[in-house]
N, C-alpha and C. Protein backbone atom coordinates (compact mmCIF):
# COMPACT_ATOMS: atom_id res chain seq x y z
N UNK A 1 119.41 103.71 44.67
CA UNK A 1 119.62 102.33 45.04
C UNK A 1 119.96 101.48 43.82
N UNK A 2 119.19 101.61 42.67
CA UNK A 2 119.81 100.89 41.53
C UNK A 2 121.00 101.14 41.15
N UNK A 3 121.48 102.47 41.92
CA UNK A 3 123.14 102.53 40.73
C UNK A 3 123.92 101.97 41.53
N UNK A 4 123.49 102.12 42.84
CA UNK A 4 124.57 101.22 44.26
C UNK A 4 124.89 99.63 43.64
N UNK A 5 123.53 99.05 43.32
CA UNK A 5 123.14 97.78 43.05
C UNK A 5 124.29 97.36 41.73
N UNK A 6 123.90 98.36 40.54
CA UNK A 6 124.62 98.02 39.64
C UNK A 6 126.40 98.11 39.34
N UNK A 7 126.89 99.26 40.25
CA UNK A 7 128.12 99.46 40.69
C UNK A 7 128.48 97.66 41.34
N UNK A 8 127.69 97.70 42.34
CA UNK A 8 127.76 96.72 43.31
C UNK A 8 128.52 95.16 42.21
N UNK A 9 127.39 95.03 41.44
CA UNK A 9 127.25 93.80 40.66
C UNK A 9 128.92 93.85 39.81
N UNK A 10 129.24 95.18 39.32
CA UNK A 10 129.93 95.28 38.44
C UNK A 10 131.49 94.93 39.00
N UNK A 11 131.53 94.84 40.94
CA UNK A 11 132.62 94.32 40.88
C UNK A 11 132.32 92.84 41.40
N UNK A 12 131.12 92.13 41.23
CA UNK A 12 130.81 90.84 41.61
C UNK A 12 130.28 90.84 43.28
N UNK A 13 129.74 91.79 43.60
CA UNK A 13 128.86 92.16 44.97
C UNK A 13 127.57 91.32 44.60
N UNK A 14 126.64 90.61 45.27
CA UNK A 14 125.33 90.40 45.11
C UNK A 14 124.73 91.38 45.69
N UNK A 15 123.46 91.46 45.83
CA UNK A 15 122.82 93.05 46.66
C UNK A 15 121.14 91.98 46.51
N UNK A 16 121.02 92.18 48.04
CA UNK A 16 119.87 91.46 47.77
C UNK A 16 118.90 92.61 48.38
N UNK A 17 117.54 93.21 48.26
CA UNK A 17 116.75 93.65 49.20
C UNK A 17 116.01 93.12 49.85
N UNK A 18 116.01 93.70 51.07
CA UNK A 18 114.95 92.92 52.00
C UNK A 18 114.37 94.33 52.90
N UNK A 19 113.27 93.77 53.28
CA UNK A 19 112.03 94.87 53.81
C UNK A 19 112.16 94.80 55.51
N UNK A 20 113.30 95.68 56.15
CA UNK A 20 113.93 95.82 57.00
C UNK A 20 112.86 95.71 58.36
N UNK A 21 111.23 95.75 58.04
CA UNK A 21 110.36 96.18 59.02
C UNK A 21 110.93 95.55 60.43
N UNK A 22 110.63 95.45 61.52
CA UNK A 22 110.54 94.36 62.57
C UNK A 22 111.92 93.86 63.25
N UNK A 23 113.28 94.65 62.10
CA UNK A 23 114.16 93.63 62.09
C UNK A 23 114.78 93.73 63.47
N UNK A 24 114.67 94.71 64.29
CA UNK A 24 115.14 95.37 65.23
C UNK A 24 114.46 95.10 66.34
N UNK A 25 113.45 94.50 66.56
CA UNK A 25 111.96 94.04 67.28
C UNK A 25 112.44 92.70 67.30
N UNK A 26 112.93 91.66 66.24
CA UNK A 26 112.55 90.59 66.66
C UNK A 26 114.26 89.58 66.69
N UNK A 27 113.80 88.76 67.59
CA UNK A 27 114.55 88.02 68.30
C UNK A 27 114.97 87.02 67.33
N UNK A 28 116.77 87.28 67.17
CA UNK A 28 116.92 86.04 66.83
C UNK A 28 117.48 84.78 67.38
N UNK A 29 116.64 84.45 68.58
CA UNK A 29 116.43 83.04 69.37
C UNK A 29 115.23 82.23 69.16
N UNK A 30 114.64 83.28 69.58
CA UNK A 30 112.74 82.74 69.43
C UNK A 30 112.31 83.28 68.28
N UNK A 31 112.59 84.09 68.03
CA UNK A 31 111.89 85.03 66.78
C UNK A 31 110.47 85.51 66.57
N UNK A 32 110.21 85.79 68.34
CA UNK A 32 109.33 86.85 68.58
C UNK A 32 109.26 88.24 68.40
N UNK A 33 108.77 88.86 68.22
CA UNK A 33 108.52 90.68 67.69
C UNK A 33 108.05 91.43 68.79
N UNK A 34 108.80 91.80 69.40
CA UNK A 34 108.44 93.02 70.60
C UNK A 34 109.01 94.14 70.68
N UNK A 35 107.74 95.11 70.30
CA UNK A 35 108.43 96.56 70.66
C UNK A 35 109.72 96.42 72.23
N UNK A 36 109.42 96.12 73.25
CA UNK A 36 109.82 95.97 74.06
C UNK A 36 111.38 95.34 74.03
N UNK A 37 110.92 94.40 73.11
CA UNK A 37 112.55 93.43 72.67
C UNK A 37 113.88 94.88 72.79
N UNK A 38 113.46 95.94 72.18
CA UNK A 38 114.91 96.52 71.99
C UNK A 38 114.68 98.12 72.96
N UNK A 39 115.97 98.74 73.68
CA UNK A 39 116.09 99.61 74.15
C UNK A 39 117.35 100.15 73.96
N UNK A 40 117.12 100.80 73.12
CA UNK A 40 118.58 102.12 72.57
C UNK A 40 119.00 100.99 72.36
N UNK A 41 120.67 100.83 72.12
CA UNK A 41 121.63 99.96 71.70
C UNK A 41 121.42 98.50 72.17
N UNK A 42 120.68 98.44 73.25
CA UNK A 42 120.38 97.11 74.08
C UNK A 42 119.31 96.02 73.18
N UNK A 43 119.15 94.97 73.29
CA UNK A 43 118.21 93.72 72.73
C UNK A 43 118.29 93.19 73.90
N UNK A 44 117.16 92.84 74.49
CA UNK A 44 116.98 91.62 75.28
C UNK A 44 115.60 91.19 75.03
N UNK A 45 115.11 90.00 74.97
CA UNK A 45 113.87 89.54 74.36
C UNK A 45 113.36 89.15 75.63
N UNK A 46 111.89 89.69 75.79
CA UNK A 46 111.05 89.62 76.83
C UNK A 46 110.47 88.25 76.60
N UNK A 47 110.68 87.72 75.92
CA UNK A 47 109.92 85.98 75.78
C UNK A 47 111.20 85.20 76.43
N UNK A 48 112.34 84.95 75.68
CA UNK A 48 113.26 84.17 75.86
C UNK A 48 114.51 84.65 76.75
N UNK A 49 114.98 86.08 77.58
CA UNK A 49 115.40 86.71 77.79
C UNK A 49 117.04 86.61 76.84
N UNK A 50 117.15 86.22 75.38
CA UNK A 50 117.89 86.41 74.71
C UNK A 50 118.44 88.13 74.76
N UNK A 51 119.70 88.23 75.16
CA UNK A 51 120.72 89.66 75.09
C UNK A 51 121.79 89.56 73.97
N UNK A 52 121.72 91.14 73.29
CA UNK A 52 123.01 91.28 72.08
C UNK A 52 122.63 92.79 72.11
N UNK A 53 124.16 93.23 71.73
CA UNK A 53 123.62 94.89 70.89
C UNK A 53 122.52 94.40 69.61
N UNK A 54 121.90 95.72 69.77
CA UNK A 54 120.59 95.59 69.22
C UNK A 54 120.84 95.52 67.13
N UNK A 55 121.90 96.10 67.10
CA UNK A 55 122.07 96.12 65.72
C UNK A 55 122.65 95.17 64.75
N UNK A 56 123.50 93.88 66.12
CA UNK A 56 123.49 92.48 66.11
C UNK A 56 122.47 91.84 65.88
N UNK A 57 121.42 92.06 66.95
CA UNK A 57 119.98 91.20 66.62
C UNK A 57 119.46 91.73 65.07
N UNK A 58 119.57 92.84 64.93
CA UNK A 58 118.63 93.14 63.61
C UNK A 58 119.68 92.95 61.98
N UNK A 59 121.10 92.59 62.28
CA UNK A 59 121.67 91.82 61.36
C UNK A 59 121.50 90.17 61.27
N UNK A 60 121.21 89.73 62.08
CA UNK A 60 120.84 88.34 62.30
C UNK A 60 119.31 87.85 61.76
N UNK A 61 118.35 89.28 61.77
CA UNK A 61 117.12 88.52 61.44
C UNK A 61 117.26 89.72 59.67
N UNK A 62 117.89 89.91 59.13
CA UNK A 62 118.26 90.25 57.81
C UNK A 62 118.97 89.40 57.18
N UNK A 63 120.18 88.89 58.03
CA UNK A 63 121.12 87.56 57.31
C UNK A 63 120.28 86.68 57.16
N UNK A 64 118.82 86.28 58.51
CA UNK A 64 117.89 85.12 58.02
C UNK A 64 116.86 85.03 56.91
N UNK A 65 116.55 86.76 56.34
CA UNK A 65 115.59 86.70 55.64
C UNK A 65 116.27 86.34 54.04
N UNK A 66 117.62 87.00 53.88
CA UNK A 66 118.37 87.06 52.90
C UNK A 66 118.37 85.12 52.50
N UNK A 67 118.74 84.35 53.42
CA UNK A 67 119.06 82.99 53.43
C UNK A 67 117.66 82.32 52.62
N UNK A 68 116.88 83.02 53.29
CA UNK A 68 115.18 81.91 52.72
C UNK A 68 114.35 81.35 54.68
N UNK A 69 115.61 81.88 55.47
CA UNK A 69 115.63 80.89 56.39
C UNK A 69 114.32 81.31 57.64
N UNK A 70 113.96 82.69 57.09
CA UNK A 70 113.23 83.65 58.13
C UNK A 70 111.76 82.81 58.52
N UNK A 71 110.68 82.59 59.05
CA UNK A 71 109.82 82.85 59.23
C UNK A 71 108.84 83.36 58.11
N UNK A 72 107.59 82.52 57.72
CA UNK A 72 106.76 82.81 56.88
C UNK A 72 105.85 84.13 57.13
């Protein structure tokens, strides 16, 4: 991962990490965490009935953590 990172940098890439847990679980409408939230390729959130492919939802709550914007 560091040589990805440093390759990365060397053509002006930022590379940020973030701790992927949940990302796939939680909703980015409500931004509730439910096992339930995701089925195979499917997302639909059992709180808000928010729907997306599931790998949509779990880029959305990575783009939010990357921002500052996530949830404490």
């Amino acid at each position: 991962m560091r040589r990805m990172k440093d390759k990365a940098n060397l053509v002006g890439i930022k590379v940020e990490w973030v701790v992927n847990a949940n990302t796939s679980r939680t909703c980015p409408a409500c931004g509730i965490v439910d096992r339930a939230n995701r089925k195979g390729i499917r997302f639909r959130c059992v709180a808000c009935g928010h729907a997306e492919h599931a790998d949509s939802a779990g880029t959305a709550d990575i783009a939010r953590a990357i921002s500052g914007l996530a949830a404490a």
